[in-house]
C-alpha atoms as a PDB file:
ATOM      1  CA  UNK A   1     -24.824 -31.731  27.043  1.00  0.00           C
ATOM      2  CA  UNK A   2     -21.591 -32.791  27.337  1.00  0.00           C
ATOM      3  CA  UNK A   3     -19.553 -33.062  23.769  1.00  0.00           C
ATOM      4  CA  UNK A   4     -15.885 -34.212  23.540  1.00  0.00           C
ATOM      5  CA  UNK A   5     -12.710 -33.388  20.423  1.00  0.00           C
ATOM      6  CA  UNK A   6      -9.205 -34.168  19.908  1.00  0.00           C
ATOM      7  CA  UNK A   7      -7.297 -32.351  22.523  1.00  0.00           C
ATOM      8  CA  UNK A   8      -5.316 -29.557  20.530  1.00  0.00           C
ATOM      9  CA  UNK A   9      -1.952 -27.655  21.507  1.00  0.00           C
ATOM     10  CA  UNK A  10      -3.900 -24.745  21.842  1.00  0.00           C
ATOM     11  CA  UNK A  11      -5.446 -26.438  25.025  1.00  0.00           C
ATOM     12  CA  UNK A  12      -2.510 -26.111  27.122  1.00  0.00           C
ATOM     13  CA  UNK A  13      -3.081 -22.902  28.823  1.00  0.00           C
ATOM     14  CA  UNK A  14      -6.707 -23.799  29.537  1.00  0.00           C
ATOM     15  CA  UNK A  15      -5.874 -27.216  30.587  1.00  0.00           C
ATOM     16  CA  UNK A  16      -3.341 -26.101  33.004  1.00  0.00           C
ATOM     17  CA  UNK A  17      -5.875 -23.343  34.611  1.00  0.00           C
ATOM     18  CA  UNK A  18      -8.195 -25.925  35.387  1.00  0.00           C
ATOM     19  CA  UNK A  19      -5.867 -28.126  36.570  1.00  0.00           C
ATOM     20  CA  UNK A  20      -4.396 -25.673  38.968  1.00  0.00           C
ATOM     21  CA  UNK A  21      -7.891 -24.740  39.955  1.00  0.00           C
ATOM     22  CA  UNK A  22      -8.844 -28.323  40.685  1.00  0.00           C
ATOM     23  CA  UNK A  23      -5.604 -29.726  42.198  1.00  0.00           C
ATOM     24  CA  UNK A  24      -6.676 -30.571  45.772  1.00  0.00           C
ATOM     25  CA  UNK A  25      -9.894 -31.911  44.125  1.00  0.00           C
ATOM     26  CA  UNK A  26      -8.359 -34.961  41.871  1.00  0.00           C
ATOM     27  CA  UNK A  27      -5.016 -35.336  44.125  1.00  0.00           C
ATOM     28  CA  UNK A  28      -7.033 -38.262  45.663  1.00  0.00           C
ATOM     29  CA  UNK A  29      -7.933 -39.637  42.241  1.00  0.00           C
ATOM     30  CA  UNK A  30      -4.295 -39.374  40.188  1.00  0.00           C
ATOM     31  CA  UNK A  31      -0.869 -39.919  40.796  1.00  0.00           C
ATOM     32  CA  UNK A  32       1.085 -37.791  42.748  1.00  0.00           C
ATOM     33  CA  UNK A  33       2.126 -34.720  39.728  1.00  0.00           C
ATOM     34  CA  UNK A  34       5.374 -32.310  39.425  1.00  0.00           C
ATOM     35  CA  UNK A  35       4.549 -28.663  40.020  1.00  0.00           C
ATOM     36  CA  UNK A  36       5.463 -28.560  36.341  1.00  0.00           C
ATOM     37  CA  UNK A  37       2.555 -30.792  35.333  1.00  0.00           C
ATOM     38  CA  UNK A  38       0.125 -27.567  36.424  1.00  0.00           C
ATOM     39  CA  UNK A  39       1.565 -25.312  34.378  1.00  0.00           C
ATOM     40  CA  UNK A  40       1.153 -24.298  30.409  1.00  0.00           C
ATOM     41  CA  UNK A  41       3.953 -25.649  29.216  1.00  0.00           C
ATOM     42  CA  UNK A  42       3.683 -28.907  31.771  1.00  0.00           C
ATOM     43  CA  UNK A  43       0.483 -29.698  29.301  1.00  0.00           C
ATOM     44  CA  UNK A  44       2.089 -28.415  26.339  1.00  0.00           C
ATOM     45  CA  UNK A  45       4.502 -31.643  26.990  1.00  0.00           C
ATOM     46  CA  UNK A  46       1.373 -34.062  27.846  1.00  0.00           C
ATOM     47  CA  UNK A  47      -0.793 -32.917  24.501  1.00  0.00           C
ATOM     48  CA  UNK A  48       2.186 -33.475  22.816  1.00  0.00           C
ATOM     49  CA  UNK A  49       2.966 -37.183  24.037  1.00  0.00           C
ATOM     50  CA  UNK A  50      -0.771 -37.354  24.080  1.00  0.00           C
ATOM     51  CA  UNK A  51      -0.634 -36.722  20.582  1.00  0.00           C
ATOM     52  CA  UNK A  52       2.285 -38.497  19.158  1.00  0.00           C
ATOM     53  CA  UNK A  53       0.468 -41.733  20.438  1.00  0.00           C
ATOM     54  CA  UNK A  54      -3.047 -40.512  18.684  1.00  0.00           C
ATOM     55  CA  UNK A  55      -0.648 -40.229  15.559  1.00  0.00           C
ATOM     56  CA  UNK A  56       0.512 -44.248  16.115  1.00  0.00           C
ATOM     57  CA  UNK A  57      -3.149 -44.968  16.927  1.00  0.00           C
ATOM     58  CA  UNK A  58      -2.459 -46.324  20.428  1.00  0.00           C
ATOM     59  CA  UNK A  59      -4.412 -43.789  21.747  1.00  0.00           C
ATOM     60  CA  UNK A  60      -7.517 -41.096  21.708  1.00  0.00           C
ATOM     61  CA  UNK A  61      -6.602 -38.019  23.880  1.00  0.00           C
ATOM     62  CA  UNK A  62      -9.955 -35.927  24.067  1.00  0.00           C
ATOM     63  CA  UNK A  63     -11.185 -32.699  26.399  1.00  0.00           C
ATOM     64  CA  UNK A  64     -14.226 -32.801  27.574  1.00  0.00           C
ATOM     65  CA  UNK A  65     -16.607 -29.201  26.861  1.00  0.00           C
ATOM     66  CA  UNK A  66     -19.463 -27.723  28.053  1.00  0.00           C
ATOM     67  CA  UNK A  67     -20.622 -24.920  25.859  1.00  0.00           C
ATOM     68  CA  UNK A  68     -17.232 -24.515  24.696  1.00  0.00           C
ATOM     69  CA  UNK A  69     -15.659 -24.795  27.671  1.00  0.00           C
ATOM     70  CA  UNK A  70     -12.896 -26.872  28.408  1.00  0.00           C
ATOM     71  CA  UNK A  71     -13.981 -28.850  31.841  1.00  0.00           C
ATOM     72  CA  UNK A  72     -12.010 -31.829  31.632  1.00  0.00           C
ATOM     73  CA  UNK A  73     -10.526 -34.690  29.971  1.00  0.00           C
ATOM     74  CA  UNK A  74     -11.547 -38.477  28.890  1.00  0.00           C
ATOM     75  CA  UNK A  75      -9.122 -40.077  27.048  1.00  0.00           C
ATOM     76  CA  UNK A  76      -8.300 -43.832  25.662  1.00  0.00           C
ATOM     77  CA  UNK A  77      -5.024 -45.151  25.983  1.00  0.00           C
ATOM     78  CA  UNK A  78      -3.110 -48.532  25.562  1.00  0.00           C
ATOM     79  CA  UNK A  79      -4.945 -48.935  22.554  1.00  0.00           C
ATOM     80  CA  UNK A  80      -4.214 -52.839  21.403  1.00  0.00           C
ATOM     81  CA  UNK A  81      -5.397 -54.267  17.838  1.00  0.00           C
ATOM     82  CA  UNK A  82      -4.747 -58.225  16.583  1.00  0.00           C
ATOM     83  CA  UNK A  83      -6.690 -60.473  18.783  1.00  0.00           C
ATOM     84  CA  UNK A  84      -7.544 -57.890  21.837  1.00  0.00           C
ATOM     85  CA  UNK A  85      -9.013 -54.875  19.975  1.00  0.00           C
ATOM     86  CA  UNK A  86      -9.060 -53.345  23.197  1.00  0.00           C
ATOM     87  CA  UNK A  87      -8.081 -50.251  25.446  1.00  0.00           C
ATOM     88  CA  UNK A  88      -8.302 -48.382  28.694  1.00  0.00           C
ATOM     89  CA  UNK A  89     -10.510 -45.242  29.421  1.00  0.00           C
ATOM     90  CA  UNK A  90      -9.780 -42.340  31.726  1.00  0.00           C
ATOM     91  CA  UNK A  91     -12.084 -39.229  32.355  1.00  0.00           C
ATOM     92  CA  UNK A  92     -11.991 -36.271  34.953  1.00  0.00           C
ATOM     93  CA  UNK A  93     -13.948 -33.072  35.568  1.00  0.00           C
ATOM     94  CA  UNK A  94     -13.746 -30.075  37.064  1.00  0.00           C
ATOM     95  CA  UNK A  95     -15.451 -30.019  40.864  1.00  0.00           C
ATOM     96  CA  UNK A  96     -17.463 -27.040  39.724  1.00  0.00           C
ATOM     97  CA  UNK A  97     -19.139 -29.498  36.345  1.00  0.00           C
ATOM     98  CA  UNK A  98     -19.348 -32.753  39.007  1.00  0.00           C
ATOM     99  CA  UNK A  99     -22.637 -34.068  39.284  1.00  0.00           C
ATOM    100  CA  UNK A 100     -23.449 -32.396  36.191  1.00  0.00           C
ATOM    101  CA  UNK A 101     -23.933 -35.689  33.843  1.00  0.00           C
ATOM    102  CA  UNK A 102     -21.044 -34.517  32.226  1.00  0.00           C
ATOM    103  CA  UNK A 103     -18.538 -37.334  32.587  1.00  0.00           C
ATOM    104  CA  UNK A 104     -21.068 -40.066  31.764  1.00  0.00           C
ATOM    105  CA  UNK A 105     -22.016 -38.053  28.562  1.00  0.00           C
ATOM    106  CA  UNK A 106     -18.175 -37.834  27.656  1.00  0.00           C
ATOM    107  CA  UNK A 107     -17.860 -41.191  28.354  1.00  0.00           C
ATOM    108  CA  UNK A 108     -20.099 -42.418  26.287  1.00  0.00           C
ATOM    109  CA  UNK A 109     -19.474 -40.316  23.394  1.00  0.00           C
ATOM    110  CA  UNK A 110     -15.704 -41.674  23.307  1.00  0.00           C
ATOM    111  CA  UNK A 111     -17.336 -45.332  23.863  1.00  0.00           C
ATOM    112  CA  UNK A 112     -18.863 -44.664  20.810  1.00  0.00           C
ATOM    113  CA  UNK A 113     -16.062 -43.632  18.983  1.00  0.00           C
ATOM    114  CA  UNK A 114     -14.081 -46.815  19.980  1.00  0.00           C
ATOM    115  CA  UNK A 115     -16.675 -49.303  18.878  1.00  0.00           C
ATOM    116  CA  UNK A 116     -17.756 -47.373  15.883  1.00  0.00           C
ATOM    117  CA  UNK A 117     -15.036 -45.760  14.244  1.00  0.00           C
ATOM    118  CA  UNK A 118     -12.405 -47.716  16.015  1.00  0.00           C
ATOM    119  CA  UNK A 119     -14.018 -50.944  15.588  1.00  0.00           C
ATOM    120  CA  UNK A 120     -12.457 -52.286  19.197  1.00  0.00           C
ATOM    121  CA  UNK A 121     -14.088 -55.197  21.114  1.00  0.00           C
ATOM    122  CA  UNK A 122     -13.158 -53.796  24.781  1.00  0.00           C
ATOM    123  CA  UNK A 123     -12.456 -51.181  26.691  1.00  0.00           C
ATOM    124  CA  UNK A 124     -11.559 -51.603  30.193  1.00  0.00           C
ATOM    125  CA  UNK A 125     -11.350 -48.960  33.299  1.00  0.00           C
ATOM    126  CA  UNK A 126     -10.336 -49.120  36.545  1.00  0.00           C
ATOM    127  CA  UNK A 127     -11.549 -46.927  40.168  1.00  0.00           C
ATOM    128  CA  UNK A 128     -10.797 -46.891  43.309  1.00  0.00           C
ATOM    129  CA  UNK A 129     -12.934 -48.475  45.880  1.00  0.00           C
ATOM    130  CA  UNK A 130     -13.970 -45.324  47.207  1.00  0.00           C
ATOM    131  CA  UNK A 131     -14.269 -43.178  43.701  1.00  0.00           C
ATOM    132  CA  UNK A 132     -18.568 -44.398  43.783  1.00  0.00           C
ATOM    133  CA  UNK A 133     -19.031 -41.184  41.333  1.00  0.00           C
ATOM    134  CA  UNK A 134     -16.909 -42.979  38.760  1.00  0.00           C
ATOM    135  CA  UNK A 135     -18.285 -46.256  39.076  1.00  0.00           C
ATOM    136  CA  UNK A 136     -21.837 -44.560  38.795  1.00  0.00           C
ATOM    137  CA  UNK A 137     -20.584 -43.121  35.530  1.00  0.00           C
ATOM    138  CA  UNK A 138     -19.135 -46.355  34.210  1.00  0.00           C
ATOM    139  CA  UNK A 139     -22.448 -48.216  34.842  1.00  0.00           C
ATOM    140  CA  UNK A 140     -24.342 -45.918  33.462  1.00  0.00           C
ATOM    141  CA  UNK A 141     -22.556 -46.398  30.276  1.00  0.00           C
ATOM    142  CA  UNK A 142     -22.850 -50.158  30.196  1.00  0.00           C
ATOM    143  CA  UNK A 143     -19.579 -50.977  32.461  1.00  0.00           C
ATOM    144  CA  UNK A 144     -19.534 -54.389  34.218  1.00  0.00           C
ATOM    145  CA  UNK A 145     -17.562 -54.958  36.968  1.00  0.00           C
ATOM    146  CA  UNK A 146     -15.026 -57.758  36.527  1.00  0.00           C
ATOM    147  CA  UNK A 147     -13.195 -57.907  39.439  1.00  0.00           C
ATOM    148  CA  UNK A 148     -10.659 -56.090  42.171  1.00  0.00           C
ATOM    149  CA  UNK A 149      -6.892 -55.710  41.087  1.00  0.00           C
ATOM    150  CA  UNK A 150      -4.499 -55.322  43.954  1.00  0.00           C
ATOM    151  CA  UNK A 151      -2.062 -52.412  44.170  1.00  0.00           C
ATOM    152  CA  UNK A 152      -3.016 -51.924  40.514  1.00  0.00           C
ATOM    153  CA  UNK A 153      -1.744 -47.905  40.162  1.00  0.00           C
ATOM    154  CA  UNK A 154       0.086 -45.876  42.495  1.00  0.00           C
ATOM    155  CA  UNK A 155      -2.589 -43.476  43.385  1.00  0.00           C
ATOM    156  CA  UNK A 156      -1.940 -40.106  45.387  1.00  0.00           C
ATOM    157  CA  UNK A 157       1.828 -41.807  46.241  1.00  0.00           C
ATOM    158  CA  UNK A 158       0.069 -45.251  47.781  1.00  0.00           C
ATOM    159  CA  UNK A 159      -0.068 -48.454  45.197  1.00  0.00           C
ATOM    160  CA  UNK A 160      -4.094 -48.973  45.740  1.00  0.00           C
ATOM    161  CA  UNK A 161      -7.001 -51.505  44.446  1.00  0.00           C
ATOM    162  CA  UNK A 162      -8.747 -50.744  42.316  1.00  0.00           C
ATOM    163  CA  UNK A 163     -12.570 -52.088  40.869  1.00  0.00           C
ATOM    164  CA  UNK A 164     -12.055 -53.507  37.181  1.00  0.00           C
ATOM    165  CA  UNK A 165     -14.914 -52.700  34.759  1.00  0.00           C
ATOM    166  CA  UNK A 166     -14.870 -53.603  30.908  1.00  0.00           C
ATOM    167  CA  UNK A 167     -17.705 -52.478  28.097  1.00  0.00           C
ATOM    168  CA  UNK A 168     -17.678 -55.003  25.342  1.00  0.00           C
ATOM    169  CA  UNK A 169     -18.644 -53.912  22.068  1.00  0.00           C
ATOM    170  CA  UNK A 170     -21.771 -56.144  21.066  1.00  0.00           C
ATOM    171  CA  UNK A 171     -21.509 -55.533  17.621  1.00  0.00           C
ATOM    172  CA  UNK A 172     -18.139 -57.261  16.971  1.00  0.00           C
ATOM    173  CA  UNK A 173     -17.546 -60.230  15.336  1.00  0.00           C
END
């Protein structure tokens, strides 16, 4: 199904066509954007940030494909070693792959990654109240809810709740 890679500069054009094509369908979901963001050279910007914190290790930008197609994103930021070996997740598809399995599969595969290869102890995500397809693919990857966080992110211009889930990796030490 569902297979995820490092986001390359060679995205940007592709990333910026879906993004365009699926604006009014994640407004609800992400912060409020510049017209800028929606363009190729908008992304060009955000793989490159993406990627200078890949090359500190503080984070793991990856697209999301299906059958070579780019259909969205899951990526793993805020990437904390020492005593927390932890780090937040964030995933999105297109409206046309929703429903599709893909998310969950993507989310798992970077889950993998981050206990695995990364060798963290936690990774932690957040939802809105309301975003029930998201939770459904954080449970079905293991996710617990932990709790509600007030005003946690301003969301679509309005600082919202949001449901706290965390994975724990149950082979570390």
């Amino acid at each position: 199904m569902a297979i995820t890679r490092l986001i390359a500069m060679e995205d940007a054009p592709l990333l910026a066509a879906l993004l365009q094509a699926n604006r009014e369908f994640l407004a609800p979901w992400e912060p409020v954007r510049s017209p800028a963001y929606f363009t190729a050279e908008g992304q060009r910007r955000g793989i490159d940030e993406a990627l200078a914190l890949y090359g500190r290790n503080v984070g793991l930008p990856h697209v999301i494909l299906d059958e070579g197609r780019i259909v969205g994103r899951v990526t793993l930021s805020n990437i904390v070693r020492g005593a927390f070996q932890s780090c937040n997740i964030g995933y999105w598809v297109g409206s046309a792959e929703n429903g599709r399995g893909l998310a969950t599969n993507a989310v798992g595969e970077v889950m993998r990654v981050a206990f695995r290869e990364l060798g963290l102890h936690r990774i932690e995500a957040g939802t809105l109240p309301a975003n029930i397809a998201s939770q459904r693919v954080l449970e079905r990857n293991g996710f617990v809810r932990f709790g509600l966080a007030p005003a946690y992110l301003n969301i679509a211009g309005v600082w919202q709740d949001h449901v706290m889930y965390q994975a724990l990796n149950a082979n570390s030490a």
